[in-house]
Protein backbone atom coordinates (compact mmCIF):
# COMPACT_ATOMS: atom_id res chain seq x y z
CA UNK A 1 -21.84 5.15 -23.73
CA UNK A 2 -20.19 4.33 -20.42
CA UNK A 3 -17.48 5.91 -18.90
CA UNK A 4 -14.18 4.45 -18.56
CA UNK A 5 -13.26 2.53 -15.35
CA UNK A 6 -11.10 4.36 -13.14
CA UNK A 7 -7.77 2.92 -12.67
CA UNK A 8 -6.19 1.97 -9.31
CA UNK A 9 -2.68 0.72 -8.48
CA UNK A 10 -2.46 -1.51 -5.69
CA UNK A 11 1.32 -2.65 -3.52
CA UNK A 12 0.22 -5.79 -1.31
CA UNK A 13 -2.23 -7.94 -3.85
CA UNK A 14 -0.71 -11.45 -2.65
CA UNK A 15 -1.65 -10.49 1.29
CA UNK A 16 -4.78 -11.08 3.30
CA UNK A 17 -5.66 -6.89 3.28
CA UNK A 18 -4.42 -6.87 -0.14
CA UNK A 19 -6.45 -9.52 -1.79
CA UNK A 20 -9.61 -8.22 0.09
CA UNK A 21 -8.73 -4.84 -1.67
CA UNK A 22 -8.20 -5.85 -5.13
CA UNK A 23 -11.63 -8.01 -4.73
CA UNK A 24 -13.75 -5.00 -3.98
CA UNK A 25 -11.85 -3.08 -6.49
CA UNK A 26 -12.93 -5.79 -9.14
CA UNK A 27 -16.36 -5.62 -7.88
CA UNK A 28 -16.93 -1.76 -8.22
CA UNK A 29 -14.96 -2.25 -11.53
CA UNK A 30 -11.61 -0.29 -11.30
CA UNK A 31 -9.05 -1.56 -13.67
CA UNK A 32 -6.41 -2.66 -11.39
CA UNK A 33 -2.93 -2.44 -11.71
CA UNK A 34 -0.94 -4.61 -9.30
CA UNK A 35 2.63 -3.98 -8.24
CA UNK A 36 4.73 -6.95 -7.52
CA UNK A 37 7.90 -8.21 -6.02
CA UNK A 38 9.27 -11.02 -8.22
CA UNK A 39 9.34 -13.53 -5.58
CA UNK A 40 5.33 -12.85 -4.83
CA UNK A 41 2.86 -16.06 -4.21
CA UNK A 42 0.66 -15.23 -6.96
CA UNK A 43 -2.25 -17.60 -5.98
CA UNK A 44 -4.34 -14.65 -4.77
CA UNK A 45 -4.53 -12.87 -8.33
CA UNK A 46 -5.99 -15.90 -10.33
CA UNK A 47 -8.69 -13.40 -11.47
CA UNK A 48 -6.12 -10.61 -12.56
CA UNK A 49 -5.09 -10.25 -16.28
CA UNK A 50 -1.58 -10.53 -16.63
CA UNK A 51 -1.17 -7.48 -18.79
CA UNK A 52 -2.70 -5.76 -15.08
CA UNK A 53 0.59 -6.95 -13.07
CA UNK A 54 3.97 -4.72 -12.87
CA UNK A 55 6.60 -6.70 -11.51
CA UNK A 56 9.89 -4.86 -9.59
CA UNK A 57 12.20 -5.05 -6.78
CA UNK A 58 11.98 -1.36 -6.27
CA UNK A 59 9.39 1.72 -6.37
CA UNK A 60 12.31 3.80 -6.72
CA UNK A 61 13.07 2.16 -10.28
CA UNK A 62 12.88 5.12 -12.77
CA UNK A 63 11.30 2.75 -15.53
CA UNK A 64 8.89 2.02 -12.91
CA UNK A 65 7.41 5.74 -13.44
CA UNK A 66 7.40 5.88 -16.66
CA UNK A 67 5.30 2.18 -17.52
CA UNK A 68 2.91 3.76 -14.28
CA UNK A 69 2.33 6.86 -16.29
CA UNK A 70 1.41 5.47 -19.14
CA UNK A 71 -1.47 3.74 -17.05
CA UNK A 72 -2.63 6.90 -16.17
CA UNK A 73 -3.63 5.30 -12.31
CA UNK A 74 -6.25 7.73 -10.35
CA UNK A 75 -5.92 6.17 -7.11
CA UNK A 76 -2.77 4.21 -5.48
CA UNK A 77 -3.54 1.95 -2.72
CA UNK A 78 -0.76 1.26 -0.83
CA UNK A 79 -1.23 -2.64 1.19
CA UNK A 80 2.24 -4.06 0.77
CA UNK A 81 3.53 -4.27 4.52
CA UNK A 82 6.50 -7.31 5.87
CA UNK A 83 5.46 -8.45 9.28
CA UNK A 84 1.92 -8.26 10.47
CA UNK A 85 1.64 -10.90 12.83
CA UNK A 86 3.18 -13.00 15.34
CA UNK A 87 7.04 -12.46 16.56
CA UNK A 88 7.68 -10.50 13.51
CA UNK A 89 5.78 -7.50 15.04
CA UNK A 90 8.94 -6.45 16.77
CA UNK A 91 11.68 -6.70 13.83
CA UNK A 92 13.79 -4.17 12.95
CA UNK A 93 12.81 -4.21 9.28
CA UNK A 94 9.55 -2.73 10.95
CA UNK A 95 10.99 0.03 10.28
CA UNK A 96 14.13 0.06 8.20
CA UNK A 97 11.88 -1.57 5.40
CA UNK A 98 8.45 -0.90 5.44
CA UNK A 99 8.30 2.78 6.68
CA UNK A 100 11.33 3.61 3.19
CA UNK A 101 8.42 1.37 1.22
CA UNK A 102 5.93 3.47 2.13
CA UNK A 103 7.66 6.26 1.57
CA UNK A 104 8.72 5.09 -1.92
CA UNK A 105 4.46 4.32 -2.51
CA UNK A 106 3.83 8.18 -2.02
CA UNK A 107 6.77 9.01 -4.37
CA UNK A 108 6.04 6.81 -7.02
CA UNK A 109 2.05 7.85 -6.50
CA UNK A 110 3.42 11.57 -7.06
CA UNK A 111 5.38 10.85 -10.02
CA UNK A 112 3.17 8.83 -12.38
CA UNK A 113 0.69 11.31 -11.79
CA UNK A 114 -1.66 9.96 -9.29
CA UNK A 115 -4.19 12.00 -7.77
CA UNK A 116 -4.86 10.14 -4.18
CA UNK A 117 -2.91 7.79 -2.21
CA UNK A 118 -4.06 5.67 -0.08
CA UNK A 119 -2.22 3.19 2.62
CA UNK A 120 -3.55 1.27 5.82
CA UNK A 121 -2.82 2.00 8.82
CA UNK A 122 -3.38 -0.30 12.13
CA UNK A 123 -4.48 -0.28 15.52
CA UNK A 124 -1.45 -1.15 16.71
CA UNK A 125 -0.77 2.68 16.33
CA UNK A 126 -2.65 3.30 19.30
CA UNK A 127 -1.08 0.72 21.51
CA UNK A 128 -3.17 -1.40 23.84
CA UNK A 129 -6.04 0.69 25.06
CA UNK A 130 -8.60 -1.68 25.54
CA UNK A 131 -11.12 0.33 24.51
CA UNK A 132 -13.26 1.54 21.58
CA UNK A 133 -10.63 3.57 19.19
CA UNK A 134 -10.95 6.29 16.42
CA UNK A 135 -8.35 8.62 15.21
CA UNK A 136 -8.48 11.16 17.81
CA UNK A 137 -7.10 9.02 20.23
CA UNK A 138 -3.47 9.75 21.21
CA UNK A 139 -0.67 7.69 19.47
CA UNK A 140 0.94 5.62 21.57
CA UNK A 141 2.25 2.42 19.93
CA UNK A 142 3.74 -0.66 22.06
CA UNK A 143 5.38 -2.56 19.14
CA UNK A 144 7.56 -1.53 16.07
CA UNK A 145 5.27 -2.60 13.85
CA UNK A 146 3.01 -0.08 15.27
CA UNK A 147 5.55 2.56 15.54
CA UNK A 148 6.45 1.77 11.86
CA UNK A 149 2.92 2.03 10.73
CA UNK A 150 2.50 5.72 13.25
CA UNK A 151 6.21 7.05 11.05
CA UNK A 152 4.60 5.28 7.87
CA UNK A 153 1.48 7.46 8.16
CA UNK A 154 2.80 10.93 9.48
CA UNK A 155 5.38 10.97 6.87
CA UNK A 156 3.13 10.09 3.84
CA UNK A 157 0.71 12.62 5.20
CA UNK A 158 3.55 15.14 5.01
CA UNK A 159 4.94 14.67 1.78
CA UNK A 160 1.04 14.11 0.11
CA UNK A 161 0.80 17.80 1.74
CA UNK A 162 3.91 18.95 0.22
């Protein structure tokens, strides 16, 4: 008898860090649940079984919780993110969107009953050092995406400790 697969829940499917993700998931056979805006490009999850995709417009939703729970998810992997290249790297929604998203992942994580959250962070946290990185290295980011990402990270490291 084999053991059931773990279950992850995954923000960010439809994106290039995001699709990567849910393909290695597939490979090490998690059961994926994916988390979706309604407008999402959906030509990324071909392989995903519908009954595997949660559509909302907001973590926040209540009902959201509850149909999570019920999945019983042991790891949420947060990959949803507005903005990661070119002239958007600068945009206030840097922050006024993605760093309350974030914050909403580690909520919803915490409320469904999720053990471990997980979200990417970037480089860009670290500014333009020119040199070889790790996580030691002081903050010091040079774009609002990668001050976004820096607030993302220090807050959902807060309230995971909390």
């Amino acid at each position: 008898m084999t053991a059931p697969a773990a279950t992850a829940l995954l923000t960010g499917a439809t994106g290039f860090l995001g699709s990567a993700v849910l393909a290695e998931l597939e490979r090490r056979n998690f059961r994926t649940l994916v988390l979706l805006r309604p407008e999402s490009d959906r030509r990324r999850l071909r392989s995903l079984v519908e009954d595997n995709i949660l559509v909302c417009s907001n973590l926040d939703d209540h009902s959201l919780v509850d149909k999570v729970r019920r999945q019983q998810p042991t790891v949420f992997i947060h990959c949803a993110w507005r903005g990661v290249g070119g002239q958007e790297r600068n945009a206030d929604f840097q922050i006024s969107e993605n760093v309350p998203l974030a914050r909403a992942s580690v909520e919803l994580a915490a409320r469904s009953g999720c053990r471990q959250w997980i979200g990417l962070g970037s480089q860009a946290e670290y500014g333009n050092a020119n040199r070889v990185l790790d996580e030691t290295a002081p903050a010091n980011p040079t774009t609002l995406y990668g001050r976004a990402k820096l607030i993302a990270g220090t807050e959902a490291l807060a309230t995971c400790a909390r």
